[in-house]
C-alpha atoms as a PDB file:
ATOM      1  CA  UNK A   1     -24.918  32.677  13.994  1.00  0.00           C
ATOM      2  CA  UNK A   2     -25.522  29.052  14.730  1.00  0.00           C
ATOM      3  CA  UNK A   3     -24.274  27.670  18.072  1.00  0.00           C
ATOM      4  CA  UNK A   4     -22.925  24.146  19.031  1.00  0.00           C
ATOM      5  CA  UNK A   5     -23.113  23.177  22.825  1.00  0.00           C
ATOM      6  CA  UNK A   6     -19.498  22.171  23.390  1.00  0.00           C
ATOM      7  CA  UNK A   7     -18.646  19.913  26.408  1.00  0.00           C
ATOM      8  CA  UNK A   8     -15.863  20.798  28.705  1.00  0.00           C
ATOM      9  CA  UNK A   9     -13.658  18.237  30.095  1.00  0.00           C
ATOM     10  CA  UNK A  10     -15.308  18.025  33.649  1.00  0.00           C
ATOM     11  CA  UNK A  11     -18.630  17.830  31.494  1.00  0.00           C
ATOM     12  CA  UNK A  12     -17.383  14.721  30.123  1.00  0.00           C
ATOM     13  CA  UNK A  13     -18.447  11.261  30.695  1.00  0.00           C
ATOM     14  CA  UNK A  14     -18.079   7.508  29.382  1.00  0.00           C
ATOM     15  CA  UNK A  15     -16.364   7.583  25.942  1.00  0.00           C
ATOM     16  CA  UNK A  16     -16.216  11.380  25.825  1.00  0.00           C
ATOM     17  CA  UNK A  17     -14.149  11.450  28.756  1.00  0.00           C
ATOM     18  CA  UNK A  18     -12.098   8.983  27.308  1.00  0.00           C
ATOM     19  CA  UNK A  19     -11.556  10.541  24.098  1.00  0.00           C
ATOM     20  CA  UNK A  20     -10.746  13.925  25.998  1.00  0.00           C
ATOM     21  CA  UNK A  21      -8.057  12.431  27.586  1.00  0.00           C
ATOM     22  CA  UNK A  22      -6.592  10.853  24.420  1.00  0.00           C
ATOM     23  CA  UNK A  23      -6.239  14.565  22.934  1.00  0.00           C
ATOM     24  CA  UNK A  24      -4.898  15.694  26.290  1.00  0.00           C
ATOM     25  CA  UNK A  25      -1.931  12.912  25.353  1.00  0.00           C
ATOM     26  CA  UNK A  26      -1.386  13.249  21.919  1.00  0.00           C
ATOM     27  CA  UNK A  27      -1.726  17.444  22.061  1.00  0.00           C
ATOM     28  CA  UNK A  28      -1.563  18.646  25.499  1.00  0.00           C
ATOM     29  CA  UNK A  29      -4.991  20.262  25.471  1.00  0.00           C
ATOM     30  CA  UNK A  30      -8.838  19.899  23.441  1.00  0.00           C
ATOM     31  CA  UNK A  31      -8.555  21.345  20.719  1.00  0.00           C
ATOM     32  CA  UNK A  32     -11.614  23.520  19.411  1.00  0.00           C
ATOM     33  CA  UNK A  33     -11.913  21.026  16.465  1.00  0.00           C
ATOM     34  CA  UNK A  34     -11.808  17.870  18.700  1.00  0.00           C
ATOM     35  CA  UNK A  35     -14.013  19.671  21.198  1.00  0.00           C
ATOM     36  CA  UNK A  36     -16.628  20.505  18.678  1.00  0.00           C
ATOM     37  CA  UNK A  37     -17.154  16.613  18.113  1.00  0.00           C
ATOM     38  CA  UNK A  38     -18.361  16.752  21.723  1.00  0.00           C
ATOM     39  CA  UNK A  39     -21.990  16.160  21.017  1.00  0.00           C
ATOM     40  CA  UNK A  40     -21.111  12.755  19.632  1.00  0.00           C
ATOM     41  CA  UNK A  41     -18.086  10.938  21.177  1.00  0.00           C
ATOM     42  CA  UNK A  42     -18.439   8.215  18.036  1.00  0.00           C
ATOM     43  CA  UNK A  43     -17.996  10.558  15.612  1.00  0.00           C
ATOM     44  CA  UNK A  44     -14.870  12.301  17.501  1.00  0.00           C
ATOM     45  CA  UNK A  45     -12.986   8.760  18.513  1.00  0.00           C
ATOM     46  CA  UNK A  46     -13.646   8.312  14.325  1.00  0.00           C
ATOM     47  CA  UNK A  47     -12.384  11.072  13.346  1.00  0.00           C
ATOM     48  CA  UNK A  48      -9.327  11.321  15.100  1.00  0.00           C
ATOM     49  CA  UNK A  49      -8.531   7.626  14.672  1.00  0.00           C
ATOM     50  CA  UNK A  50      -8.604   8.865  10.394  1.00  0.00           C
ATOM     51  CA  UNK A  51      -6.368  11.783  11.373  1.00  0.00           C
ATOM     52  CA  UNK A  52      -4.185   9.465  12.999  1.00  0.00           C
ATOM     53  CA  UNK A  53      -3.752   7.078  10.423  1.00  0.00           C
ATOM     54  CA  UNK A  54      -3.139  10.141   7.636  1.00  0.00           C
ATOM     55  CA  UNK A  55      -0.424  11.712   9.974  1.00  0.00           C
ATOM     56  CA  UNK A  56       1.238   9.033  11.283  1.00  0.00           C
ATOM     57  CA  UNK A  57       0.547   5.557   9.390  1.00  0.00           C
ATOM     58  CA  UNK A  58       2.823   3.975   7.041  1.00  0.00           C
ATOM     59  CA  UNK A  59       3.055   6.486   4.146  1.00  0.00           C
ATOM     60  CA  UNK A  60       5.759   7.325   0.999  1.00  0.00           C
ATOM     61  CA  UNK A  61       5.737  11.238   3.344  1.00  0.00           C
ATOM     62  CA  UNK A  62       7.531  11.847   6.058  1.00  0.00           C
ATOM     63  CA  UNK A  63       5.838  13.283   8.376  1.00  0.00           C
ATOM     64  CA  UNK A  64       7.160  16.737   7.876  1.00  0.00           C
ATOM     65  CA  UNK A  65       5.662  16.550   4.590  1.00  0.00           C
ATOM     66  CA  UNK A  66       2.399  15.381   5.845  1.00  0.00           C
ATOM     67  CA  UNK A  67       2.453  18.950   7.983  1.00  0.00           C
ATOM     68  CA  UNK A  68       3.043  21.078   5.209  1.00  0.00           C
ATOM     69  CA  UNK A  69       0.069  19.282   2.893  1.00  0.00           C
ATOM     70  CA  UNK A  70      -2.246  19.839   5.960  1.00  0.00           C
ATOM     71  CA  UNK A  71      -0.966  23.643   6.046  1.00  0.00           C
ATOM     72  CA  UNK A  72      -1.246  23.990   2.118  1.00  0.00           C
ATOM     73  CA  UNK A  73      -4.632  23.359   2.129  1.00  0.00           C
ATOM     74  CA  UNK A  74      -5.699  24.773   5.309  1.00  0.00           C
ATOM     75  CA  UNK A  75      -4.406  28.401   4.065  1.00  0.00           C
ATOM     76  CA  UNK A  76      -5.674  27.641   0.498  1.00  0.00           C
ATOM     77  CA  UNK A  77      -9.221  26.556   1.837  1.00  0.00           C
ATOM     78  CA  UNK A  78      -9.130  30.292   3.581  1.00  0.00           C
ATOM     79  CA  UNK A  79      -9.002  28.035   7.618  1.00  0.00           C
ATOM     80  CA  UNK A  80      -6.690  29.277  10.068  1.00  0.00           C
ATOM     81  CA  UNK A  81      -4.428  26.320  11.160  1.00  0.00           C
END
């Protein structure tokens, strides 16, 4: 099985830290598919700034109906969400 070196929050440094500490606002805690972007802070700050706009960025959906998308196609694309 392939492995990933994850960083943990008191691993983190420069823009990692800061984009741990982001997720700690927005969710409470680092998620495993936040923390899995912890090889390249870039890449994570990216990606959550598109998951940002999607979920909460001037849209026809309310955001309830943003959720349920996200949920539709997590189940029918067999992830666990």
């Amino acid at each position: 099985m392939p492995y990933i070196k994850v960083f943990s929050l008191a691993e983190a440094r420069g823009n990692l830290r800061r984009e741990y500490e982001k997720a700690l606002d927005r969710a409470g805690r680092i998620w495993h598919i936040v923390s899995i972007m912890s090889q390249n802070p870039r890449a994570m700050k990216s990606s959550m700034d598109f998951y940002s706009a999607i979920m909460t960025g001037k849209s026809p959906l309310s955001r309830s109906q943003r959720e349920m998308l996200a949920v539709v196609v997590s189940v029918t694309n067999g992830c666990i969400y």
